[in-house]
Protein backbone atom coordinates (compact mmCIF):
# COMPACT_ATOMS: atom_id res chain seq x y z
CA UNK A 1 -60.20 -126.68 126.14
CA UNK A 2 -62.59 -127.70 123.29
CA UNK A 3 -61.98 -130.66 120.81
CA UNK A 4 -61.42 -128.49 117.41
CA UNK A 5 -59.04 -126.37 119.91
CA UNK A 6 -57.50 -129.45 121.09
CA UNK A 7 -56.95 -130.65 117.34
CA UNK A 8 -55.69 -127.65 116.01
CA UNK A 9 -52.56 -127.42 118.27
CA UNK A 10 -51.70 -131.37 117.51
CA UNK A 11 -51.91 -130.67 114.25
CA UNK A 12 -49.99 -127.46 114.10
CA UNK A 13 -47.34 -129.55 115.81
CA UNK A 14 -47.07 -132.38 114.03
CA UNK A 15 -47.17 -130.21 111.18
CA UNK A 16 -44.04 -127.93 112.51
CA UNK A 17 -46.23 -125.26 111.89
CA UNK A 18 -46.08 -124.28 115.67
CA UNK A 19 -42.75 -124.41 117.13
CA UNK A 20 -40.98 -123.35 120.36
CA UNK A 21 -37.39 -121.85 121.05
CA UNK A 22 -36.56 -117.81 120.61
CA UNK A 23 -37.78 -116.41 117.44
CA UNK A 24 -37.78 -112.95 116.18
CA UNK A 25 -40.94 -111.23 114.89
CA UNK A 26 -41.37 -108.69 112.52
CA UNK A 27 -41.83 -105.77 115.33
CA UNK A 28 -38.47 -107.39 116.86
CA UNK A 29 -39.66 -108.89 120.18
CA UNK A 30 -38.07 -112.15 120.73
CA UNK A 31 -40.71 -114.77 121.24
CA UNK A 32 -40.63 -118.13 122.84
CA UNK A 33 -42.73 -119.42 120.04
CA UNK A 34 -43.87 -119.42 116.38
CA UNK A 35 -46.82 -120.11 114.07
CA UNK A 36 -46.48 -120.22 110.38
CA UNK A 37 -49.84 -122.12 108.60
CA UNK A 38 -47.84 -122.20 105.68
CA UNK A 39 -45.97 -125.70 107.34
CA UNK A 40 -49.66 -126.80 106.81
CA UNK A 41 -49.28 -127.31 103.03
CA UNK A 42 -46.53 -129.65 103.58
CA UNK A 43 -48.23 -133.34 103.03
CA UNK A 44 -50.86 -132.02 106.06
CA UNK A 45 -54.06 -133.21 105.96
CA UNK A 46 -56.13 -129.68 105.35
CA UNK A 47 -59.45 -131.27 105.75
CA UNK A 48 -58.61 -132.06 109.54
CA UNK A 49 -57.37 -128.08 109.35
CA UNK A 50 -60.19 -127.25 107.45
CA UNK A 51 -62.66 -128.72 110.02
CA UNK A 52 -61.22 -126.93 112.66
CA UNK A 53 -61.80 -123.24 111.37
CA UNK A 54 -65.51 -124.59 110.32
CA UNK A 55 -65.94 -126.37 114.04
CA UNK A 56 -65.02 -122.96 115.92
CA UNK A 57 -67.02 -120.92 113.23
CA UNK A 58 -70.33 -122.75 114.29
CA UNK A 59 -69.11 -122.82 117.90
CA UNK A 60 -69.22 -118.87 117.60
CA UNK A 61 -71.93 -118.73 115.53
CA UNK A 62 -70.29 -115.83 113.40
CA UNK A 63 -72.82 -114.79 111.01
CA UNK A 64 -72.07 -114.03 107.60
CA UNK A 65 -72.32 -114.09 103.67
CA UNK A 66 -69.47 -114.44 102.26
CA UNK A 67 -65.58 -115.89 102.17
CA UNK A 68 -62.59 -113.14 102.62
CA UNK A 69 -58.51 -114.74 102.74
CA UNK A 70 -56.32 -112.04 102.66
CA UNK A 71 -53.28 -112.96 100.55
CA UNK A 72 -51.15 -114.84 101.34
CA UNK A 73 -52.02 -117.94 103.71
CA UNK A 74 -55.89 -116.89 103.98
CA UNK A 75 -56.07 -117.97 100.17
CA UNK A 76 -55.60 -121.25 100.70
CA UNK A 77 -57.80 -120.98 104.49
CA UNK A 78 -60.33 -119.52 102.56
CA UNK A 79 -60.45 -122.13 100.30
CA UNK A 80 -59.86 -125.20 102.05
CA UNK A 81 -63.23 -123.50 104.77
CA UNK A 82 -65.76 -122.78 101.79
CA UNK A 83 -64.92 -125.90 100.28
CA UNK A 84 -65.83 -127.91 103.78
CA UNK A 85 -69.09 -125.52 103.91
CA UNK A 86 -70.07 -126.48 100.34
CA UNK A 87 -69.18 -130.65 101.24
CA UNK A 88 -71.71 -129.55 104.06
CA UNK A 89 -74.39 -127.64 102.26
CA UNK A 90 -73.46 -124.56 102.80
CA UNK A 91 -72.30 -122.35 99.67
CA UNK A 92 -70.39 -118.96 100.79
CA UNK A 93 -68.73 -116.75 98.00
CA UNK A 94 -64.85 -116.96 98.16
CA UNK A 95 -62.93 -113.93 97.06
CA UNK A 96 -59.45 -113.13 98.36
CA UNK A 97 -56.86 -109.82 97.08
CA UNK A 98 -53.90 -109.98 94.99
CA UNK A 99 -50.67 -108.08 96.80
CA UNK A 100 -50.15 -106.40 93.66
CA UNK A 101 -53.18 -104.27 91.75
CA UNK A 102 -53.62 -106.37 88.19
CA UNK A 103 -54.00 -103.51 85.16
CA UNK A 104 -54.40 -106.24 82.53
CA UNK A 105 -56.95 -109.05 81.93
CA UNK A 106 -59.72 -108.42 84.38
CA UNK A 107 -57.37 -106.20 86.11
CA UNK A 108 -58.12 -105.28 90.00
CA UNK A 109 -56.72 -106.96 92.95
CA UNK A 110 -60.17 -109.09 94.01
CA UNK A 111 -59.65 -112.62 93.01
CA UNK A 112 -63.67 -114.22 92.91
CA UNK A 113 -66.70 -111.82 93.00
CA UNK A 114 -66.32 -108.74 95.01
CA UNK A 115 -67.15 -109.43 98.62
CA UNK A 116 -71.03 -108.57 99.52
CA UNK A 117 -73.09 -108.09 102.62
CA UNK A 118 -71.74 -109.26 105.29
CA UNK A 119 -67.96 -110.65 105.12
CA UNK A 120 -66.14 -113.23 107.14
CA UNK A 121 -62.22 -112.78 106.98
CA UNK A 122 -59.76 -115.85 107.67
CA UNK A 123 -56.45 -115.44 107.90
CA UNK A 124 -53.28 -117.34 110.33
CA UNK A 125 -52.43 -115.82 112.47
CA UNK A 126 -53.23 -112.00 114.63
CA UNK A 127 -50.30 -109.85 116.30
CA UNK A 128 -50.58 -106.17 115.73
CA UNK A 129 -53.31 -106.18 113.34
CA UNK A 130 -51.71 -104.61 110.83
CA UNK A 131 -52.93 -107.36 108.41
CA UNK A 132 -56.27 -107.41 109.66
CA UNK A 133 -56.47 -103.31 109.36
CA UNK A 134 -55.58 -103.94 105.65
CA UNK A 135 -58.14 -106.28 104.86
CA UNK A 136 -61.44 -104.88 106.74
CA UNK A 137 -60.14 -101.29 104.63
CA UNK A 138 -60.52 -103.16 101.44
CA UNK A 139 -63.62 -104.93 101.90
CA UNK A 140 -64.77 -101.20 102.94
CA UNK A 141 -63.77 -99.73 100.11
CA UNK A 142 -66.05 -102.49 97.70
CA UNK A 143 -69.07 -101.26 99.85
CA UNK A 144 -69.15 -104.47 102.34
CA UNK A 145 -69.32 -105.07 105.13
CA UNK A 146 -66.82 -107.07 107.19
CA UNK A 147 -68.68 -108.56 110.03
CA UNK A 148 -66.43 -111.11 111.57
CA UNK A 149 -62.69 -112.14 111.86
CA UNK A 150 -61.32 -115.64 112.39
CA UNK A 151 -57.98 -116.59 112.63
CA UNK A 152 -56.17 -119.90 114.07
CA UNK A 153 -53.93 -118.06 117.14
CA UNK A 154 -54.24 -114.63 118.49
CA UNK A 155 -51.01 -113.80 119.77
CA UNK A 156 -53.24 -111.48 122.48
CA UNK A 157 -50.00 -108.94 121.81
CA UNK A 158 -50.88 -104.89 122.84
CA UNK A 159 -51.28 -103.28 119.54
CA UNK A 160 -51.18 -99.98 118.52
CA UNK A 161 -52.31 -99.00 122.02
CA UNK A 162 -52.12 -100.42 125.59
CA UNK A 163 -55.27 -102.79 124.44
CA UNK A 164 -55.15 -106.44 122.41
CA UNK A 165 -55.21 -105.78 118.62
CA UNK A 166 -58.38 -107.82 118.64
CA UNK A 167 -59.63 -105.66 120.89
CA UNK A 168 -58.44 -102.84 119.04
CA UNK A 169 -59.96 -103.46 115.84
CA UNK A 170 -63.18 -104.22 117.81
CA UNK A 171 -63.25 -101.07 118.92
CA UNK A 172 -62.18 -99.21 116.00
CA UNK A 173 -64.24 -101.57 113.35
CA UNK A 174 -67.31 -102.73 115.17
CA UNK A 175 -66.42 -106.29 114.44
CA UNK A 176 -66.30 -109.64 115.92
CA UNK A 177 -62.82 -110.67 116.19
CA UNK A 178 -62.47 -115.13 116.91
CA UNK A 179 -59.62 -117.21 116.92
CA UNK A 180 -59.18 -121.16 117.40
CA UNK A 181 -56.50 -120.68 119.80
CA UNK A 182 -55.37 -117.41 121.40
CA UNK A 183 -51.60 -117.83 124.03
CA UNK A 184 -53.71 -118.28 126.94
CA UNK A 185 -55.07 -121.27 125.50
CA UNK A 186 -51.66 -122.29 124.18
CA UNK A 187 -50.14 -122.16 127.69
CA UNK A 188 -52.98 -124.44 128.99
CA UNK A 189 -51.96 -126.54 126.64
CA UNK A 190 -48.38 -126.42 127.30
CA UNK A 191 -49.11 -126.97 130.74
CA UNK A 192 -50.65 -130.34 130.19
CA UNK A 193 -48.21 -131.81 127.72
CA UNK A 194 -45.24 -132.38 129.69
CA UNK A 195 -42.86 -132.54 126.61
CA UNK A 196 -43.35 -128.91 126.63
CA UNK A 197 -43.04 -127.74 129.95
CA UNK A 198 -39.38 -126.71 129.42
CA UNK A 199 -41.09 -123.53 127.70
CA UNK A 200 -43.52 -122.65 129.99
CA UNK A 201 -41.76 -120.36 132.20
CA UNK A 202 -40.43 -118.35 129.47
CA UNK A 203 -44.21 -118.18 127.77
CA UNK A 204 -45.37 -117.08 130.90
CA UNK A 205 -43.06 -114.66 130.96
CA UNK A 206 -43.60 -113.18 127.41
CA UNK A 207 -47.13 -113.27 128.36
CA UNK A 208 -46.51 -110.99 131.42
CA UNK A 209 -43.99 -108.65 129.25
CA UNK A 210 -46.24 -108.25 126.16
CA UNK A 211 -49.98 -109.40 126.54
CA UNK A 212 -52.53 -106.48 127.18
């Protein structure tokens, strides 16, 4: 396990942001755990977040031009990355979508300068793609070109298909799909922190019921 991986789980933990117990997700499975990035807002210290999206961007060496966060919790991923970039010389567009289409003002539903060349999305979290499908459409439609897709877990669920959804929208996209974390990584960890090894059977077993 790398450092920034290392740091991302202790900080989505002491941020609450990861938890373990039975959840429901929005396609219904019960699942032995949970990540919501929005915990991260809560007194959390973003740049240490922040640094671990840029560490495992330059670890990948994902190639791009410009900043895309997906509303709602890549906004403020989106941000907090191009702002560590700039700190480190590095100046990337930022741009991220409105839910809603705006018909007054500047009207639209791009907040920044439409995305250009090649993009970089950042969002939470990837399960069935859904989200992911939404975005990449968009920056499609404003004649760019999204390159690369970073999130901090990839749930490595089947999606649409006996495949991942990363693999999926691979496939479907010709893309690079990354993530900080992905469950196989999570279980590692699990297995090593013995505080959590009362949930290790039963995210082995989700593993085994829903991973592709």
């Amino acid at each position: 396990m790398k450092d920034y991986q290392q740091s991302f789980l202790n900080l989505a933990i002491k941020a609450k942001a990861l938890q373990f117990g039975e959840f429901k997700l929005k396609s219904g499975r019960l699942s032995p755990y949970f990540f919501n990035a929005a915990n991260m807002l809560n007194g959390f210290n973003l740049y240490e977040l922040a640094k671990c999206y840029v560490d495992a961007i330059n670890d990948k060496n994902l190639d791009f031009d410009c900043i895309y966060g997906p509303a709602y919790k890549g906004i403020f991923l989106g941000s907090i990355v191009a702002a560590l970039f700039s700190e480190r010389g590095k100046n990337y567009p930022l741009s991220f979508n409105r839910k809603e289409e705006k018909n007054h003002g500047e009207g639209g539903n791009i907040i920044g300068a439409n995305p250009k060349g090649k993009v970089l999305i950042i969002d939470d979290v990837l399960s069935a793609g859904t989200a992911g499908r939404e975005s990449i459409e968009s920056i499609h439609s404003l004649d760019a070109i999204p390159a690369c897709f970073i999130v901090g877990l990839d749930r490595q669920e089947k999606g649409q298909s006996e495949i991942s959804s990363s693999e999926e929208l691979k496939n479907e996209f010709n893309l690079r799909v990354e993530s900080i974390v992905n469950l196989d990584t999570l279980i590692t960890f699990v297995e090593k922190e013995s505080k959590f090894n009362s949930y290790l059977s039963q995210l082995n077993k989700y593993r085994e019921t829903w991973s592709a």
